[in-house]
Protein backbone atom coordinates (compact mmCIF):
# COMPACT_ATOMS: atom_id res chain seq x y z
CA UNK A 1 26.29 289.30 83.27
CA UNK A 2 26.46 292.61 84.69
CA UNK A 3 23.99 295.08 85.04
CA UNK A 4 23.49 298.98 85.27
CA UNK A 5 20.20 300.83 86.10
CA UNK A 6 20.08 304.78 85.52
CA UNK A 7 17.64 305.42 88.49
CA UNK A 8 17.29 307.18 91.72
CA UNK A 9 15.53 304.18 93.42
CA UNK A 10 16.93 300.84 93.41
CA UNK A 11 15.18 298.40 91.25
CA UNK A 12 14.57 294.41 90.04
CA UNK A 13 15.81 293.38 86.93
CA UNK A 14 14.61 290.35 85.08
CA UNK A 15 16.57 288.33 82.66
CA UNK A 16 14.03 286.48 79.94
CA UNK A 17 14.85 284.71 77.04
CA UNK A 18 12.25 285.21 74.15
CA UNK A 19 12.85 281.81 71.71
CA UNK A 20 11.03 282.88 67.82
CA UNK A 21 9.39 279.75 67.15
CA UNK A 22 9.70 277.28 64.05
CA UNK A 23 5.78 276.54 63.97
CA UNK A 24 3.80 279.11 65.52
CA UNK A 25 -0.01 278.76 65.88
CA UNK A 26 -2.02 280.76 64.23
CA UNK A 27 -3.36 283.70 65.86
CA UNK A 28 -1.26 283.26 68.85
CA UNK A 29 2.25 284.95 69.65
CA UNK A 30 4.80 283.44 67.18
CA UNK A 31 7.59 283.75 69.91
CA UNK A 32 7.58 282.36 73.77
CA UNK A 33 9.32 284.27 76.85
CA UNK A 34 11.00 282.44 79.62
CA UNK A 35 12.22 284.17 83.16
CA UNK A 36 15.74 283.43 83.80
CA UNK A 37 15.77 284.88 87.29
CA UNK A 38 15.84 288.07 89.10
CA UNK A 39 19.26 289.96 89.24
CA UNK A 40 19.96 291.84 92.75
CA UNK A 41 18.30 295.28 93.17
CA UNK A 42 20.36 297.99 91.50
CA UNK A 43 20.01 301.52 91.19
CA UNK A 44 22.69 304.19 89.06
CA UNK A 45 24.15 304.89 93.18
CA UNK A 46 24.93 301.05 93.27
CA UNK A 47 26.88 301.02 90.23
CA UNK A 48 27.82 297.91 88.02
CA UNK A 49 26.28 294.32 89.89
CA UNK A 50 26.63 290.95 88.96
CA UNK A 51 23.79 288.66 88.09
CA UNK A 52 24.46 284.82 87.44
CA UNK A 53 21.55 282.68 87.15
CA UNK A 54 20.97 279.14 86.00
CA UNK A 55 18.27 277.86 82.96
CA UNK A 56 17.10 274.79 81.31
CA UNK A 57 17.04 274.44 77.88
CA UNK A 58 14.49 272.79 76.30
CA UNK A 59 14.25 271.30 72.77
CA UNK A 60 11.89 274.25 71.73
CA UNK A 61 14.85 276.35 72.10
CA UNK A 62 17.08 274.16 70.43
CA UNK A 63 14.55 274.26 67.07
CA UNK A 64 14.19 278.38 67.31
CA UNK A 65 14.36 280.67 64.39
CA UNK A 66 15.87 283.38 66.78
CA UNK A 67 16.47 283.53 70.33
CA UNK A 68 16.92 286.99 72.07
CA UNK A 69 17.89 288.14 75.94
CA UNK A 70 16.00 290.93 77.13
CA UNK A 71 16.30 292.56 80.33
CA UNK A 72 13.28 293.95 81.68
CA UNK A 73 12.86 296.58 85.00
CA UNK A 74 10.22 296.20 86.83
CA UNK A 75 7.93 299.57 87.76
CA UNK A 76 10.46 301.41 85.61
CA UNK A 77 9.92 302.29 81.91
CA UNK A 78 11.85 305.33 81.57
CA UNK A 79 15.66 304.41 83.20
CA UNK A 80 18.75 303.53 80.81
CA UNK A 81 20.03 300.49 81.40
CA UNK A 82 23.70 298.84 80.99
CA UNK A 83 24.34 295.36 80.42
CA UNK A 84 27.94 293.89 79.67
CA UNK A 85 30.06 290.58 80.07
CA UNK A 86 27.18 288.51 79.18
CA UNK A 87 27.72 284.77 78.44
CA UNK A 88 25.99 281.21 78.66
CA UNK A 89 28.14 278.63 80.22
CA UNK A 90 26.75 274.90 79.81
CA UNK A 91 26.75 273.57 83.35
CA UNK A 92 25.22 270.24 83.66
CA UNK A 93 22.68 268.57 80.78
CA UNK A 94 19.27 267.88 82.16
CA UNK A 95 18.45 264.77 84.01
CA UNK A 96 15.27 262.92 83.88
CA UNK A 97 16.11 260.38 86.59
CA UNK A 98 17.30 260.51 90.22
CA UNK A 99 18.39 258.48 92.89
CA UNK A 100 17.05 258.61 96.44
CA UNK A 101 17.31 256.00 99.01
CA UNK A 102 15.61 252.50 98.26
CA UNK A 103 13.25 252.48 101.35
CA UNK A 104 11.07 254.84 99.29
CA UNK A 105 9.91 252.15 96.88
CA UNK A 106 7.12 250.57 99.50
CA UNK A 107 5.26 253.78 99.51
CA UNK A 108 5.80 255.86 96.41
CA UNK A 109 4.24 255.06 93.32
CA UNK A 110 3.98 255.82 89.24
CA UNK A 111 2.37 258.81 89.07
CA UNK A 112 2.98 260.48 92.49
CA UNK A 113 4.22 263.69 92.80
CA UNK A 114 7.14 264.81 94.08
CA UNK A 115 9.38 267.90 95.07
CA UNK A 116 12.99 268.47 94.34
CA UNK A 117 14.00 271.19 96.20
CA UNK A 118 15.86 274.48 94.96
CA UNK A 119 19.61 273.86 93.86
CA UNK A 120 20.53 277.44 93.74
CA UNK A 121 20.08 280.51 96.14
CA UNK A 122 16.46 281.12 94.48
CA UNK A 123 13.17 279.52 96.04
CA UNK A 124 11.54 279.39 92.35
CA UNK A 125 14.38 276.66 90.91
CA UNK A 126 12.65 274.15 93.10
CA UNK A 127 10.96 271.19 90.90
CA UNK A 128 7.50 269.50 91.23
CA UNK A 129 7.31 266.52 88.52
CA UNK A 130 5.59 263.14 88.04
CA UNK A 131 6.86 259.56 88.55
CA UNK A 132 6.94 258.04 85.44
CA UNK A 133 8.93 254.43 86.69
CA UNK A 134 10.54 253.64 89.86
CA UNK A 135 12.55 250.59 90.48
CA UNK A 136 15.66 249.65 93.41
CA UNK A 137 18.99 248.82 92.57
CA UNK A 138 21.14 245.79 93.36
CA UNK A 139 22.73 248.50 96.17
CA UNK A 140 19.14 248.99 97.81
CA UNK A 141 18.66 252.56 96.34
CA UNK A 142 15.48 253.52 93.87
CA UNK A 143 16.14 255.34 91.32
CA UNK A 144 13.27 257.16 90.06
CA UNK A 145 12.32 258.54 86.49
CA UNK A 146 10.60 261.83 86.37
CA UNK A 147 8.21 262.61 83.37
CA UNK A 148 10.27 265.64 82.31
CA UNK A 149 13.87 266.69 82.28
CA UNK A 150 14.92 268.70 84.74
CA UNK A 151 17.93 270.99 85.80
CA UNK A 152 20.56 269.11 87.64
CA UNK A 153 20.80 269.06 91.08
CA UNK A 154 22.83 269.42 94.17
CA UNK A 155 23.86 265.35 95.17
CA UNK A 156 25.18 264.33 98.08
CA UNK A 157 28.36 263.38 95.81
CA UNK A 158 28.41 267.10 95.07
CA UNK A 159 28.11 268.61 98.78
CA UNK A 160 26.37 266.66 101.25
CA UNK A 161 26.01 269.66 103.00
CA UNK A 162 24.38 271.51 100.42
CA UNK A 163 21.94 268.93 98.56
CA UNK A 164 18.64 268.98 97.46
CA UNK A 165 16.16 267.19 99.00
CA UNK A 166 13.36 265.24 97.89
CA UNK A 167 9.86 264.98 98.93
CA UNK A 168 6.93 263.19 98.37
CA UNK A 169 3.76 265.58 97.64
CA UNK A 170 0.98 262.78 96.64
CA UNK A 171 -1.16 261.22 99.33
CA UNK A 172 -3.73 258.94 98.73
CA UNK A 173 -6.34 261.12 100.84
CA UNK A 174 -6.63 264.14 99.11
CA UNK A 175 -8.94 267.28 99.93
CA UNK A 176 -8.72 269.85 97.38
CA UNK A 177 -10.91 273.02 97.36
CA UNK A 178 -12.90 273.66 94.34
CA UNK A 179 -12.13 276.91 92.42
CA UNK A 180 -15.90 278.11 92.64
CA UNK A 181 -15.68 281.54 94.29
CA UNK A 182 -14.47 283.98 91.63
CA UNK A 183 -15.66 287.06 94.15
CA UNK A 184 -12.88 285.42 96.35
CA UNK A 185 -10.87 283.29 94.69
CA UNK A 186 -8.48 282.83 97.71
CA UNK A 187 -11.36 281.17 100.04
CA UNK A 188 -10.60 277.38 99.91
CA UNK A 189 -12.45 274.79 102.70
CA UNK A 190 -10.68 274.44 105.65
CA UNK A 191 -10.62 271.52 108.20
CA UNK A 192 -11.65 272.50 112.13
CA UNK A 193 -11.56 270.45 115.08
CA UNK A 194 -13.15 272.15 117.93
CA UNK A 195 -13.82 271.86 121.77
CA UNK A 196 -12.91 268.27 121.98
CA UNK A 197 -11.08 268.29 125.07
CA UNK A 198 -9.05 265.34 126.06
CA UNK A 199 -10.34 263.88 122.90
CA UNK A 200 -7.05 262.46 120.87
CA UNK A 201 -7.15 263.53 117.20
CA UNK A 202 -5.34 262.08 114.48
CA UNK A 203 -4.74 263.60 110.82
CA UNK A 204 -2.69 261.45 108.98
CA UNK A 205 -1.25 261.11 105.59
CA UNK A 206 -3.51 263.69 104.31
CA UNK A 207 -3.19 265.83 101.60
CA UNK A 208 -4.52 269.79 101.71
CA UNK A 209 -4.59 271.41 98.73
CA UNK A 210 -6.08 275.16 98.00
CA UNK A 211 -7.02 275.24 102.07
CA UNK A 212 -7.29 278.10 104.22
CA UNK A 213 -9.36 281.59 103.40
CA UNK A 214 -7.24 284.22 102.98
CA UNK A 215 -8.42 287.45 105.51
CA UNK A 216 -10.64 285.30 106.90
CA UNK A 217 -9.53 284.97 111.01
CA UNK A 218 -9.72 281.30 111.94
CA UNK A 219 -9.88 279.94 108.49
CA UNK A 220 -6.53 277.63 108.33
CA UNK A 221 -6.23 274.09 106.76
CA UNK A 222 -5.83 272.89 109.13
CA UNK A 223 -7.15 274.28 112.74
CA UNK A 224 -7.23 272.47 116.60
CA UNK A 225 -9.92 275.32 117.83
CA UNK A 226 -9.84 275.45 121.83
CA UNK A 227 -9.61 271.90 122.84
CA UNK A 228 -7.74 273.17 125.78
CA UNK A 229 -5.96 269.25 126.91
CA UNK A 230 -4.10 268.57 123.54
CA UNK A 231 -2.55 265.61 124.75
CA UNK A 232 -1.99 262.57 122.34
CA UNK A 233 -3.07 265.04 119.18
CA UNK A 234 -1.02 263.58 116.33
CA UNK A 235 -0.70 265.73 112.94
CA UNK A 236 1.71 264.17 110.66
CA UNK A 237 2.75 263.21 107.47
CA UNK A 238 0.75 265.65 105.70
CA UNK A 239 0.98 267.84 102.86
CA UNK A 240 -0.22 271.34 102.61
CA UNK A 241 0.00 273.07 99.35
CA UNK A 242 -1.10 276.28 97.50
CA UNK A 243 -2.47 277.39 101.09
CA UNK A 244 -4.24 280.41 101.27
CA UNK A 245 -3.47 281.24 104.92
CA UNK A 246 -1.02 279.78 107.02
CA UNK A 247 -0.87 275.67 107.49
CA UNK A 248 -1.36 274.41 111.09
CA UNK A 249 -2.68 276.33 113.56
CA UNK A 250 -3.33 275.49 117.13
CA UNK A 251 -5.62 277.48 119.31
């Protein structure tokens, strides 16, 4: 599509797709709006600019009464906009399995989670989904079946400069912070090791989730505090996620 915005400042638009549903609940919204993506800032001095984004389909959308597109500008309720050459080109179905190398199979399990990382220019079209089966192939790759469909990919038969790539996010030690502070909602626990010089540390295969305190200084995941000889400290092989402030930090 392309877009116009009648303003002085430039601006964000937002594509969203609002599906009219078949069986609505009652008391509850009888339609559901999905984001497409943001378009490039535009303002009326920019002119015309071009916004392509990609979207999954789902069945719910497949079963709607209605479906509408509605462009929507953020901090601005009072600008014209323009909108022309709109169209939906089917790329790719959805896939619901994948294929990643087989040396994977001795460590990842049903009902790990993984990441599939962004196949377009936007951070958000990144994946996180459950293993639902995983089994290797007579070539020695696994191929892996994710609990839902999801967009396809970049594969190295695509680009193998350009594909996505796959990670592992489950480990089976797991601290998660408990969502108990609603004054500060951003303070998870964190993990310190301090003044144990020429002390080797090892944090391995750990998974941090909701770490860190956000504004608070020295408040990290995960934090070496002033252990001055960090010779044979070894942090790998861990996963850090929905961090409040920062990941590693050595001091």
């Amino acid at each position: 599509a392309r877009v116009r915005l009648h303003s002085t400042e430039p601006a964000k638009v937002r594509l969203t797709i609002r599906s009219h549903l078949t069986d609505p609940v009652p008391d509850q919204p009888a339609f559901k709006v999905d984001s497409v993506g943001d378009c490039p800032p535009v303002s009326g001095e920019m002119g015309w600019v071009e916004c392509e984004r990609s979207f999954l389909f789902q069945d719910r959308h497949q079963s709607a009464v209605k479906i509408e597109f509605i462009f929507v500008v953020e901090g601005d309720d009072t600008s014209d906009i323009d909108y022309d050459d709109i169209s939906v080109v089917r790329s790719a179905p959805p896939i619901g399995k994948i294929i990643v190398p087989g040396d994977v199979s001795s460590c990842w399990g049903v009902g790990a989670e993984i990441l599939t990382t962004s196949h377009t220019l936007t951070p958000a079209d990144h994946n996180v989904d459950t293993i639902q089966a995983i089994e290797t192939t007579a070539d020695g790759n696994a191929v892996i079946t994710l609990t839902n469909n999801i967009a396809k990919p970049t594969t190295m038969m695509d680009d193998p400069d350009y594909a996505v790539e796959v990670a592992l996010l489950s480990r089976n030690i797991k601290f998660e912070a408990a969502d108990d502070d609603p004054v500060n909602p951003a303070h998870g626990g964190h993990l310190m090791v301090v003044h144990t010089p020429g002390v080797p540390q090892t944090i391995h295969g750990v998974e941090f989730r909701k770490f860190g305190q956000q504004g608070n200084l020295g408040r990290y995941p995960i934090h070496i505090h002033l252990n001055v000889d960090g010779s044979g400290v070894t942090i790998s092989r861990n996963t850090i996620r929905e961090s409040n402030q920062r990941c590693v930090v050595i001091h």
